[in-house]
PDB file of N, CA and C in Angstrom:
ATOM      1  N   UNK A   1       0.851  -1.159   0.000  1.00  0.00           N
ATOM      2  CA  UNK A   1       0.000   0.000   0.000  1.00  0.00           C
ATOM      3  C   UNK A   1       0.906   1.233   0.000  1.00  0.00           C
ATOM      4  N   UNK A   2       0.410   2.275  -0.470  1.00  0.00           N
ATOM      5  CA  UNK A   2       1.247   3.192  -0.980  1.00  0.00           C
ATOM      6  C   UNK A   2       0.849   4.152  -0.054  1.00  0.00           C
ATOM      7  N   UNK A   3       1.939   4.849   0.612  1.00  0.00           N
ATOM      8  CA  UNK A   3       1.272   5.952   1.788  1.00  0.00           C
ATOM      9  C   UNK A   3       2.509   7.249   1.881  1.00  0.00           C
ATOM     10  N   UNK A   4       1.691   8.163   1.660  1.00  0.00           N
ATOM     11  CA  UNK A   4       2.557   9.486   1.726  1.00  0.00           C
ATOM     12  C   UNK A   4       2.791   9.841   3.043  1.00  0.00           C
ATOM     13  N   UNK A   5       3.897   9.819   3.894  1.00  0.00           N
ATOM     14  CA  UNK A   5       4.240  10.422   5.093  1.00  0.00           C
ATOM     15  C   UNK A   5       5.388  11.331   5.161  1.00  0.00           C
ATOM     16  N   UNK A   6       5.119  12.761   6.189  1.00  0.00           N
ATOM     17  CA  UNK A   6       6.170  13.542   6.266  1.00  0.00           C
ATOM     18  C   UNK A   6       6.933  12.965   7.220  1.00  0.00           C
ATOM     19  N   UNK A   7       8.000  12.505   7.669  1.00  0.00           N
ATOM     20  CA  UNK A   7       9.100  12.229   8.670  1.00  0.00           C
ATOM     21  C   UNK A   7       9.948  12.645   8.699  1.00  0.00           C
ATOM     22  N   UNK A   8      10.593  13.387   9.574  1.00  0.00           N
ATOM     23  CA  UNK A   8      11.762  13.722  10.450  1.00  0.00           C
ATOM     24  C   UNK A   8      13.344  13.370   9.387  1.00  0.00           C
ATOM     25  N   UNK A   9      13.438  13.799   8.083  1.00  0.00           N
ATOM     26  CA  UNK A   9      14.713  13.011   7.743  1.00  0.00           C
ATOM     27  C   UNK A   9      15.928  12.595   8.548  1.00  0.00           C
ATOM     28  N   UNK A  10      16.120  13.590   9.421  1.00  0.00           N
ATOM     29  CA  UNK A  10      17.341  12.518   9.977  1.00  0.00           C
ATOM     30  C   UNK A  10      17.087  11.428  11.212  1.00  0.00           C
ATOM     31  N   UNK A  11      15.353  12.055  11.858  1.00  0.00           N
ATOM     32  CA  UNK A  11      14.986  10.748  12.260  1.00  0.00           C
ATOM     33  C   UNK A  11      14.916   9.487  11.378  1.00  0.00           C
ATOM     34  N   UNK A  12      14.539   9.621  10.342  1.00  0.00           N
ATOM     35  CA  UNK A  12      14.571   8.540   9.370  1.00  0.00           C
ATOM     36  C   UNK A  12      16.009   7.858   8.986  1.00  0.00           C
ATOM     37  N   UNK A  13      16.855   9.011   8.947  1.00  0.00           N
ATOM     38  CA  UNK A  13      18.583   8.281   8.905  1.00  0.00           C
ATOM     39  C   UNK A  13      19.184   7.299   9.731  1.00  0.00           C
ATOM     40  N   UNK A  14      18.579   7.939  11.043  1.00  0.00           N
ATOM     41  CA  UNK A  14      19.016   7.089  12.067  1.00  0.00           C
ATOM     42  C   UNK A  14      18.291   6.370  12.058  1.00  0.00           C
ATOM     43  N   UNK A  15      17.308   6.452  12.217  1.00  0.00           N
ATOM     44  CA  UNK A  15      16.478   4.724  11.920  1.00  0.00           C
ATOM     45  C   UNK A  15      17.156   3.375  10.752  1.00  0.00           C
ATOM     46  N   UNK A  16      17.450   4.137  10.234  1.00  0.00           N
ATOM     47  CA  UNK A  16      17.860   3.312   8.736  1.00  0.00           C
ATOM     48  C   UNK A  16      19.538   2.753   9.221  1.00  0.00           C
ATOM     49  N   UNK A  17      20.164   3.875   9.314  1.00  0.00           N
ATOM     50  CA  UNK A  17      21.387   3.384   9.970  1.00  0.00           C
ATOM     51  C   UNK A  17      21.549   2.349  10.772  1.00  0.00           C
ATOM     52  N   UNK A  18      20.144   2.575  12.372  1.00  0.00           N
ATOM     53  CA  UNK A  18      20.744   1.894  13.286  1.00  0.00           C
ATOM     54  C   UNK A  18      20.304   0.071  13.226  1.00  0.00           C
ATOM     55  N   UNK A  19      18.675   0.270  12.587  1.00  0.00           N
ATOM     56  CA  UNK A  19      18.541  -0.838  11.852  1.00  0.00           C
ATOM     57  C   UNK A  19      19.247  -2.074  10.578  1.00  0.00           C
ATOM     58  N   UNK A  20      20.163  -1.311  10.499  1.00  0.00           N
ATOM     59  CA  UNK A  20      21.074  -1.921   9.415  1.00  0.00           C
ATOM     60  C   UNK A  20      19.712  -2.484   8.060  1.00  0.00           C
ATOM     61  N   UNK A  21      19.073  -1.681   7.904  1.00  0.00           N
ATOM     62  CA  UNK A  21      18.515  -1.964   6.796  1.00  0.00           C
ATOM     63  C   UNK A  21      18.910  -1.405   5.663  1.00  0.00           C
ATOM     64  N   UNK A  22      18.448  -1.482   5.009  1.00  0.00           N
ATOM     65  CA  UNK A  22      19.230  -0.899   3.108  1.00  0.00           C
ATOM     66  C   UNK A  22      18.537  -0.060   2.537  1.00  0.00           C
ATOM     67  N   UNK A  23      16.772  -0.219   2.692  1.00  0.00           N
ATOM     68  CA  UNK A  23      15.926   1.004   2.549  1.00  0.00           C
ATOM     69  C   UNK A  23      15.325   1.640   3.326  1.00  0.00           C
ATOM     70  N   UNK A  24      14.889   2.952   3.398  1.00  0.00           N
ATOM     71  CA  UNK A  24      13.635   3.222   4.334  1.00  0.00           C
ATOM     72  C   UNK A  24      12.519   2.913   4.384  1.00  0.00           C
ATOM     73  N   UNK A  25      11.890   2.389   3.319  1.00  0.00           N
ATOM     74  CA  UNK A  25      10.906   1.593   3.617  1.00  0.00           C
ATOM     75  C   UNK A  25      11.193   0.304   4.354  1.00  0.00           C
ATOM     76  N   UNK A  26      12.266  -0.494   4.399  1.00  0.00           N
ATOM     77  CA  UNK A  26      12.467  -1.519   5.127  1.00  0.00           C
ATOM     78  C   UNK A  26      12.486  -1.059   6.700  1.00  0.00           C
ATOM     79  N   UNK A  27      13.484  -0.233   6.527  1.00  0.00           N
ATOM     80  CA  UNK A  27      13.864   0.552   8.145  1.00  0.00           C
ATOM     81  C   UNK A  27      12.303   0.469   8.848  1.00  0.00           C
ATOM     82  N   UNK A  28      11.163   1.553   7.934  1.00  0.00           N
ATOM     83  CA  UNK A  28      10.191   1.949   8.823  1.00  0.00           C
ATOM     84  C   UNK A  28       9.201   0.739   9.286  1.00  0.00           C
ATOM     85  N   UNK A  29       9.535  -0.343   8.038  1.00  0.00           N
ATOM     86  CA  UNK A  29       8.601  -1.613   8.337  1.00  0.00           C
ATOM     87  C   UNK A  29       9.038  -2.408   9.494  1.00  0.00           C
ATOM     88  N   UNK A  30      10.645  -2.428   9.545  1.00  0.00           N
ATOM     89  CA  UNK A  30      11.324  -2.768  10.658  1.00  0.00           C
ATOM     90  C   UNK A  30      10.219  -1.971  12.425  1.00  0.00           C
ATOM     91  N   UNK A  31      10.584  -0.813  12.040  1.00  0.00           N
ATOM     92  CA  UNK A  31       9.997   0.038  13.298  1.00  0.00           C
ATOM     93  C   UNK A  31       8.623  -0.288  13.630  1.00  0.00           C
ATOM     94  N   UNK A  32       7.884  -0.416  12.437  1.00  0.00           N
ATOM     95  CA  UNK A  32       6.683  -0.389  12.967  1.00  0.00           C
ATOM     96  C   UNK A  32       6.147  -1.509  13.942  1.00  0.00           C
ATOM     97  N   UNK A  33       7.180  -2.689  13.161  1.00  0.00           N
ATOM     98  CA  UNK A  33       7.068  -4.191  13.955  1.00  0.00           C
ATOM     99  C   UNK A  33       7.514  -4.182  15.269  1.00  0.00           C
ATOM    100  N   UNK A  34       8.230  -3.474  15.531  1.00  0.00           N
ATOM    101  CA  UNK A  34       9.009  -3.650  16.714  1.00  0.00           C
ATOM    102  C   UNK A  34       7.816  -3.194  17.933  1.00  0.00           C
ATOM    103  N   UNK A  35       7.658  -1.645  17.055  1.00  0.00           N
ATOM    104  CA  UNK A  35       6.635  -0.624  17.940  1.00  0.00           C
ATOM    105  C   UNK A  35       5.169  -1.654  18.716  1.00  0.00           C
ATOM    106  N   UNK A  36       4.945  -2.095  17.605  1.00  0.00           N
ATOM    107  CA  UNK A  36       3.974  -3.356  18.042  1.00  0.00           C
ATOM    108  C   UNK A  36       3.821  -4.386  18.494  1.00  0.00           C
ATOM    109  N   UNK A  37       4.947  -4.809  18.866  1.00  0.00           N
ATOM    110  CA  UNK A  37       5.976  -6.424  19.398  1.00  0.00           C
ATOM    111  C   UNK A  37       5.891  -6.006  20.525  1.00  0.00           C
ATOM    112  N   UNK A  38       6.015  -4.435  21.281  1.00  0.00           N
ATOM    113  CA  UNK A  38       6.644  -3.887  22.441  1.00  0.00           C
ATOM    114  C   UNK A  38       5.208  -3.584  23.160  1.00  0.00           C
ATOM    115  N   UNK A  39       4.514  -2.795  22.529  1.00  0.00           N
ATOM    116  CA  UNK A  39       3.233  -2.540  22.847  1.00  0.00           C
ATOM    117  C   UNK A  39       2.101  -3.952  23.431  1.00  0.00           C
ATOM    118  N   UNK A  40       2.082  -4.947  22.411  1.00  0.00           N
ATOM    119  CA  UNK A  40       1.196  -6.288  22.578  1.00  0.00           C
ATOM    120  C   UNK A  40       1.954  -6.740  24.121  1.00  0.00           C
ATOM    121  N   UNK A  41       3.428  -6.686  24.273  1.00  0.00           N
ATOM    122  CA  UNK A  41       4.073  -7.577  24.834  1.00  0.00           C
ATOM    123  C   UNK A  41       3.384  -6.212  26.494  1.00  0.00           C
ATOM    124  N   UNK A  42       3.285  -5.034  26.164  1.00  0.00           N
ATOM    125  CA  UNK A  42       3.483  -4.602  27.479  1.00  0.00           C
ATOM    126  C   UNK A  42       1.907  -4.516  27.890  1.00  0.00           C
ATOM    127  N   UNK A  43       0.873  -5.015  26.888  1.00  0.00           N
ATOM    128  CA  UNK A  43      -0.392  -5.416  27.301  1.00  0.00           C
ATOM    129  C   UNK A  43      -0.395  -6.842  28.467  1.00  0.00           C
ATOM    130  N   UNK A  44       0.095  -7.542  27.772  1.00  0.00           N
ATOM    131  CA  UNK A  44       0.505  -8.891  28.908  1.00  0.00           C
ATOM    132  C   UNK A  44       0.542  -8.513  30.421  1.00  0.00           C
ATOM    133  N   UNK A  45       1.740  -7.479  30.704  1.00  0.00           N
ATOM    134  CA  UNK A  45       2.071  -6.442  32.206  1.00  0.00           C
ATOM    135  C   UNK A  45       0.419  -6.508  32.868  1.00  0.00           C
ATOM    136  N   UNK A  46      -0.326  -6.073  31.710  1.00  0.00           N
ATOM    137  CA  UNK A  46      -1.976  -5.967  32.752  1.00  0.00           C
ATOM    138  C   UNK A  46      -2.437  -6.876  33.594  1.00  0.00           C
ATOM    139  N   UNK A  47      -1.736  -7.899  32.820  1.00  0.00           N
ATOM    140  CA  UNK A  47      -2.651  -9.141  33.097  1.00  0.00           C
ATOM    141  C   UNK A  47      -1.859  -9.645  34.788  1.00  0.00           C
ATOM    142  N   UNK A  48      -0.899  -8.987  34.982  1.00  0.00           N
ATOM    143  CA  UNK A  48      -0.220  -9.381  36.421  1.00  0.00           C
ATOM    144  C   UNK A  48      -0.898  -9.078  37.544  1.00  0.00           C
ATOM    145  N   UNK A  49      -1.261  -9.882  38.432  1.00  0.00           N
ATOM    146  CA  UNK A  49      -2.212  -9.524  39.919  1.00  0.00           C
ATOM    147  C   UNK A  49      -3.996  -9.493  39.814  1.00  0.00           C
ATOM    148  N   UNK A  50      -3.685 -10.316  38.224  1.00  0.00           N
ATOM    149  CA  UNK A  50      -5.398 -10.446  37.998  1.00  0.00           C
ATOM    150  C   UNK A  50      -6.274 -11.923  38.142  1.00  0.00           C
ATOM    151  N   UNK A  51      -5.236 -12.391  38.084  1.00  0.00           N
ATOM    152  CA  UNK A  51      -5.232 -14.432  38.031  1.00  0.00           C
ATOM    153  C   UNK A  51      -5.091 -14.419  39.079  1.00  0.00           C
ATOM    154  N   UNK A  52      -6.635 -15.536  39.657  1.00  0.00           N
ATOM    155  CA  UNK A  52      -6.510 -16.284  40.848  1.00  0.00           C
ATOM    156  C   UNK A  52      -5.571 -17.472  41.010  1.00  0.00           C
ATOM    157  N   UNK A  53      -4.916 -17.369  42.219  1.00  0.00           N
ATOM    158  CA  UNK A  53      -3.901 -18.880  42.323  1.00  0.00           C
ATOM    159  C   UNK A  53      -4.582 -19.735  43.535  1.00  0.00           C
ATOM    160  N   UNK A  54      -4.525 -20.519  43.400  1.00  0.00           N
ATOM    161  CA  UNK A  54      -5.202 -21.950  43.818  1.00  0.00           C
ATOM    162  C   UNK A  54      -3.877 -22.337  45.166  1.00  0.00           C
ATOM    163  N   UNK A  55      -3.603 -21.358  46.510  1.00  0.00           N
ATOM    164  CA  UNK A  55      -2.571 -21.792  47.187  1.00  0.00           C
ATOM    165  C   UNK A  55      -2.301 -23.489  47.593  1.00  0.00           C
ATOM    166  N   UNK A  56      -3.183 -23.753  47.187  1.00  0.00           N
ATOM    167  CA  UNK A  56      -3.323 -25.129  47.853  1.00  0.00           C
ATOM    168  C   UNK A  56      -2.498 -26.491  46.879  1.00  0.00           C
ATOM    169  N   UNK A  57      -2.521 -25.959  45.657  1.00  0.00           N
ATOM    170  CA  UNK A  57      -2.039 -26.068  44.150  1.00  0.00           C
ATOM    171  C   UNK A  57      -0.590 -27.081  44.725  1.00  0.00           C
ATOM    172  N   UNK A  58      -0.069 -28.146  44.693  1.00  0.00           N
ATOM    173  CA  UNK A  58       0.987 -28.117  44.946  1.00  0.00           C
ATOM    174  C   UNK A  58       1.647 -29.169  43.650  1.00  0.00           C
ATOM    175  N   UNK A  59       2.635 -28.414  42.495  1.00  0.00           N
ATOM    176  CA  UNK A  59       3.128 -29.069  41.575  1.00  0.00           C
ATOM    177  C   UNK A  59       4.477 -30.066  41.561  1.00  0.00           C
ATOM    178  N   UNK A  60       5.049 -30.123  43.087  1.00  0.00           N
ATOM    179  CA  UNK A  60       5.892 -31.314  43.175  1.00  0.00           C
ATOM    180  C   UNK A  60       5.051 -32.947  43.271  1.00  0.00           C
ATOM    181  N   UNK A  61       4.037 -32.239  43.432  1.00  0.00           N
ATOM    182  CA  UNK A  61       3.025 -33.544  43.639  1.00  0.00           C
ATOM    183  C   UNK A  61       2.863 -34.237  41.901  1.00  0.00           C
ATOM    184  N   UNK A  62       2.162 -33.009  41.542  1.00  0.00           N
ATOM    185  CA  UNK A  62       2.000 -33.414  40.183  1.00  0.00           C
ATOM    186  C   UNK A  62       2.844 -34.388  39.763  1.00  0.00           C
ATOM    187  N   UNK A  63       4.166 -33.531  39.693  1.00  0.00           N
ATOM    188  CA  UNK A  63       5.178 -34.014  38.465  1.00  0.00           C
ATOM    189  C   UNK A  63       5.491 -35.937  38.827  1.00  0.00           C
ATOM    190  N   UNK A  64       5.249 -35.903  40.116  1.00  0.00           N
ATOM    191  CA  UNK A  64       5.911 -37.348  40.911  1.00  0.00           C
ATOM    192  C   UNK A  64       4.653 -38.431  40.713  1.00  0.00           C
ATOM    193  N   UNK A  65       3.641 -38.143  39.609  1.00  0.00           N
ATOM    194  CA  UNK A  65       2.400 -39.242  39.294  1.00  0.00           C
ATOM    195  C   UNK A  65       3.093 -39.892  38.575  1.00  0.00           C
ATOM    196  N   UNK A  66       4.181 -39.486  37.748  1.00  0.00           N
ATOM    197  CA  UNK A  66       4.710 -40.655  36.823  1.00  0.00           C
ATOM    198  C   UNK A  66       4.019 -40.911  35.510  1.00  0.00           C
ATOM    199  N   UNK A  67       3.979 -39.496  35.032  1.00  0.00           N
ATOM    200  CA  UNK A  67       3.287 -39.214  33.940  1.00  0.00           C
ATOM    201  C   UNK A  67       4.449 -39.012  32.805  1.00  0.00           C
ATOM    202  N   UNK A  68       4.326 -39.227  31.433  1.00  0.00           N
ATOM    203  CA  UNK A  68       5.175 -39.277  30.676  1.00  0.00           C
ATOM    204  C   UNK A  68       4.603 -37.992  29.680  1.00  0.00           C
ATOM    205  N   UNK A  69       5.658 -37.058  29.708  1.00  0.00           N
ATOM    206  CA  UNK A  69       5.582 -36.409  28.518  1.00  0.00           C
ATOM    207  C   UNK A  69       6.033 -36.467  27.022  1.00  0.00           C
ATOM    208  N   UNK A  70       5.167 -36.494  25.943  1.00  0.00           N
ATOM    209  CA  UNK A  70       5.159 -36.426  24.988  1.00  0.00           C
ATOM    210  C   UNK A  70       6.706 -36.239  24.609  1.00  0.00           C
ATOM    211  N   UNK A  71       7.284 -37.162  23.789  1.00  0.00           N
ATOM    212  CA  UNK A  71       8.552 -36.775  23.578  1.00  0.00           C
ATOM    213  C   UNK A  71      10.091 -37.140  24.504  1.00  0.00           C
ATOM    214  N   UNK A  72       9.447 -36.987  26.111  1.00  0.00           N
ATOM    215  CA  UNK A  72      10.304 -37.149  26.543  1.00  0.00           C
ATOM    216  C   UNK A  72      10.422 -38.496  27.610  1.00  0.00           C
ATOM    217  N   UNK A  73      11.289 -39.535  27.313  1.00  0.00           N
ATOM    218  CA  UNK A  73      11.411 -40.966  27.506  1.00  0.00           C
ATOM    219  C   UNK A  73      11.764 -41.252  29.037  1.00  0.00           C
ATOM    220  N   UNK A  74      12.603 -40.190  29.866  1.00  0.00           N
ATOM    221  CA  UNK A  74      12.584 -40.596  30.465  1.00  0.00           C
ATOM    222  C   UNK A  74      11.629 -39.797  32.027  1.00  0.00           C
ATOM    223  N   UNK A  75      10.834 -39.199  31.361  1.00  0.00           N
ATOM    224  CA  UNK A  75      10.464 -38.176  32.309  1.00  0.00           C
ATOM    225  C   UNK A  75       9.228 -39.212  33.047  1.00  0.00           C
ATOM    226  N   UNK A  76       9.362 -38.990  34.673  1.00  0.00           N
ATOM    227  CA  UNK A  76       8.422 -39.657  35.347  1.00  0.00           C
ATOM    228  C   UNK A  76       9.438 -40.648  36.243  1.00  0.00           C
ATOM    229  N   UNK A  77      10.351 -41.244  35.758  1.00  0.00           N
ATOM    230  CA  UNK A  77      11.402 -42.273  36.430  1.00  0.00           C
ATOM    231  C   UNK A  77      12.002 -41.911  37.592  1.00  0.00           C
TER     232      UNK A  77
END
């Protein structure tokens, strides 16, 4: 998609530079991903102190049923 934007040229230099990309359109596609990688990831942060935990929960128990995981041969022994 074709999009006309004014930007900052030497913000754009340094972007391009520090990204080691080759174009500015790569650079900004670079940025935008990131911008959004960072953002989704700092939505997650919300989710801390919102989940009930089950104190009673105890997972050394679990693991010692002698259950075999997928893949792994000797797990449970």
């Amino acid at each position: 998609m074709a999009t006309n934007l004014s930007i900052d040229s030497e913000l754009l230099e340094r972007a391009v530079k520090v990204s080691g990309e080759k174009t500015k359109t790569a650079a900004v596609t670079a940025a935008l991903r990131e911008f959004l990688v960072r953002r989704e990831q700092a939505g997650i942060l919300d989710l801390f102190g919102t989940l009930e935990w089950d104190e009673t929960y105890d997972y050394q128990q679990e693991r010692s049923r002698g259950l075999r995981s997928p893949g792994t041969a000797r797990y449970g022994r």
